[in-house]
Protein backbone atom coordinates (compact mmCIF):
# COMPACT_ATOMS: atom_id res chain seq x y z
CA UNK A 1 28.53 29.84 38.86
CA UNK A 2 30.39 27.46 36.97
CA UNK A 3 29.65 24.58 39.34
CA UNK A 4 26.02 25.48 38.60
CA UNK A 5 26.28 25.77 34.55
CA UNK A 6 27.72 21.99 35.00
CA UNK A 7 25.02 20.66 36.84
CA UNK A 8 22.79 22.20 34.79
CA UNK A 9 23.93 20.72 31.77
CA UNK A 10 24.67 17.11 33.45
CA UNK A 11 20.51 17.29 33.90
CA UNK A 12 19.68 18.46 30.91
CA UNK A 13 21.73 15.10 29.41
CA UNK A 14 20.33 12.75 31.69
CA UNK A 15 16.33 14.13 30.95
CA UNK A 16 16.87 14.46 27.06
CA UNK A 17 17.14 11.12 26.86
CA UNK A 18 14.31 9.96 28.45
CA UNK A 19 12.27 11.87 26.98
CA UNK A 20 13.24 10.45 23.57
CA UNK A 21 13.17 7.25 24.54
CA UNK A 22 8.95 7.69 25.60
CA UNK A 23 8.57 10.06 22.29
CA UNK A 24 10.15 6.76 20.47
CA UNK A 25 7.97 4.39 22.72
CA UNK A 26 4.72 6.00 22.18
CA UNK A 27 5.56 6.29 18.27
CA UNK A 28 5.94 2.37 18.23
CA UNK A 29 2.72 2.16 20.20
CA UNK A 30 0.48 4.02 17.87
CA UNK A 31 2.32 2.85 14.50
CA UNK A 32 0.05 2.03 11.88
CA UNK A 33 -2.49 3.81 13.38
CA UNK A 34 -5.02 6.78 12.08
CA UNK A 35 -4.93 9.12 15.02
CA UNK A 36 -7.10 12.68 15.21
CA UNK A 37 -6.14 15.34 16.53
CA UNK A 38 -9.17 16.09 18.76
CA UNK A 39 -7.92 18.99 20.67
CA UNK A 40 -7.65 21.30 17.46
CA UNK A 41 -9.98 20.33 14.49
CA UNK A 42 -9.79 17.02 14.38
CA UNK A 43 -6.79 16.29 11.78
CA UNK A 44 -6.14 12.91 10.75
CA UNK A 45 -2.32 11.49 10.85
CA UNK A 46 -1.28 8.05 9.83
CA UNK A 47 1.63 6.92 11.86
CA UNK A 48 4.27 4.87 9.09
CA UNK A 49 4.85 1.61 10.77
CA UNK A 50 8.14 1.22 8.97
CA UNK A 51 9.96 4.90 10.19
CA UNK A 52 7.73 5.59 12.51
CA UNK A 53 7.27 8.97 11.46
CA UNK A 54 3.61 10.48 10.96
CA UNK A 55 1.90 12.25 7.80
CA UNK A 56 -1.18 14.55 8.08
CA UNK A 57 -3.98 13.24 5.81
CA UNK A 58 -5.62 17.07 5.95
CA UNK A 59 -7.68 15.99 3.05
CA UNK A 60 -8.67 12.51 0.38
CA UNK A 61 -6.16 13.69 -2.18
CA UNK A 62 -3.56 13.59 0.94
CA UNK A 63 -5.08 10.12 2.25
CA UNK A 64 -4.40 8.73 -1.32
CA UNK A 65 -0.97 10.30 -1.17
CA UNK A 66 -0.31 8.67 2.10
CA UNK A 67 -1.55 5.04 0.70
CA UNK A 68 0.26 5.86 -2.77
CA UNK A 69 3.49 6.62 -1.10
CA UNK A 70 3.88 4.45 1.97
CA UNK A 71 1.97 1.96 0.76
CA UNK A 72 3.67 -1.38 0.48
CA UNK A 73 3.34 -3.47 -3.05
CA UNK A 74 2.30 -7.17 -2.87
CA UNK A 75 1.19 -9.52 -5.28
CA UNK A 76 -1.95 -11.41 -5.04
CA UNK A 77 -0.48 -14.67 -4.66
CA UNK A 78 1.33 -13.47 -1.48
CA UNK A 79 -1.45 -11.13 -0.63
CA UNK A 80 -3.70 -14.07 -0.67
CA UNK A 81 -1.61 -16.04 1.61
CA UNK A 82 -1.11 -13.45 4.29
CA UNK A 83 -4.82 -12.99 4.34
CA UNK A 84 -4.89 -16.84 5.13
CA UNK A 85 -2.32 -16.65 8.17
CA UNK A 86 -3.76 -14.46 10.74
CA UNK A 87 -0.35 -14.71 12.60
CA UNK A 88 1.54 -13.26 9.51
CA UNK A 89 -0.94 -10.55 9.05
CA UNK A 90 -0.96 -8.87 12.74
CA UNK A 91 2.85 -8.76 12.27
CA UNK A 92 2.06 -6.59 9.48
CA UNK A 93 -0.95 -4.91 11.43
CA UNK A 94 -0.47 -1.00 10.38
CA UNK A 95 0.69 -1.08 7.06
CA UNK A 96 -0.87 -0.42 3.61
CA UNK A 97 -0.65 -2.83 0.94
CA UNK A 98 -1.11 -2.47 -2.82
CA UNK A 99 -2.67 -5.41 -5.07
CA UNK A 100 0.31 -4.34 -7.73
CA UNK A 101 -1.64 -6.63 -9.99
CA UNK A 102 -5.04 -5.95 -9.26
CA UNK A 103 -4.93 -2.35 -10.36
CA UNK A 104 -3.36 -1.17 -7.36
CA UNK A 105 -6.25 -1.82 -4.44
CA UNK A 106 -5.27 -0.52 -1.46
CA UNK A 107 -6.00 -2.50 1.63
CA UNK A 108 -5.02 -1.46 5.55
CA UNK A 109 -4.32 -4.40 7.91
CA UNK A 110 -5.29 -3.31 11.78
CA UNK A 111 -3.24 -4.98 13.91
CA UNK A 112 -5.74 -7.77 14.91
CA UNK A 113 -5.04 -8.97 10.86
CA UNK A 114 -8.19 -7.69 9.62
CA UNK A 115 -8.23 -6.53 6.50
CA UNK A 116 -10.18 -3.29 5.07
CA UNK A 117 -10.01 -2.31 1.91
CA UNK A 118 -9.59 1.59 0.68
CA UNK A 119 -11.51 2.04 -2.22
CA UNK A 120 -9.45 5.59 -2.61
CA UNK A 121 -8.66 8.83 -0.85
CA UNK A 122 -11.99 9.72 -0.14
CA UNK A 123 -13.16 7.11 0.79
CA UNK A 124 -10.29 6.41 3.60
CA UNK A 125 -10.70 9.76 4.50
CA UNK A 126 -14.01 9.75 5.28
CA UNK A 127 -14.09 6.58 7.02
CA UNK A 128 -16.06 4.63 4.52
CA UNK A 129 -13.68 1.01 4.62
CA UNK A 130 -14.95 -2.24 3.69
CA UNK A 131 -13.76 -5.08 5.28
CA UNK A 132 -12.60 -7.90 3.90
CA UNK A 133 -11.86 -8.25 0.16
């Protein structure tokens, strides 16, 4: 019996692992993405490229909390420049930036650098993104 409790928990140790290691995998797959939900009602998530965690836009005010509070603040000088390397802005393909000095615009970078702007909650809930500036 005791032999059997061991080996029982040696597996469990050597499985666990693995299985955080693909949980952690597929989170740094689909960072900085908008996923649904499709097998329920379609709920929208944003996964935070920077911990990786994921927030549940279940309405606009929630989108606009999710671009409020993760949302990372540039300037437009530096804004304007990683809209001009296409390099620099697929490194930062997933995030949310905000114009700090352009009334706080909120733009998403996708992670082939395009750029699409949120004009607020709404708006990025719904789907309705412009691209560009």
């Amino acid at each position: 019996m005791k032999k059997l409790f061991s080996l029982t928990i040696l597996m469990a140790l050597i499985l666990m692992p693995t299985d955080t290691i693909r949980a952690e995998n597929l989170s740094k797959k689909l960072s900085g993405k908008i996923l649904l939900q499709v097998e329920l009602h379609g709920e929208a998530w944003y996964v935070n490229p920077i911990n990786l965690n994921r927030y549940y836009m279940e309405s606009g005010n929630a989108a606009f909390n999710v671009m409020h509070y993760l949302g990372v603040g540039i300037s437009s000088n530096n804004f304007t420049k990683l809209q001009n390397d296409k390099n620099l802005a697929k490194k930062q393909g997933g995030k949310i930036f905000l114009k700090v000095e352009d009334r706080g615009q909120a733009y998403y970078v996708n992670s082939d650098g395009a750029f699409y702007y949120l004009k607020d909650g709404n708006s990025a809930f719904n789907g309705s993104v412009a691209e560009g500036d």
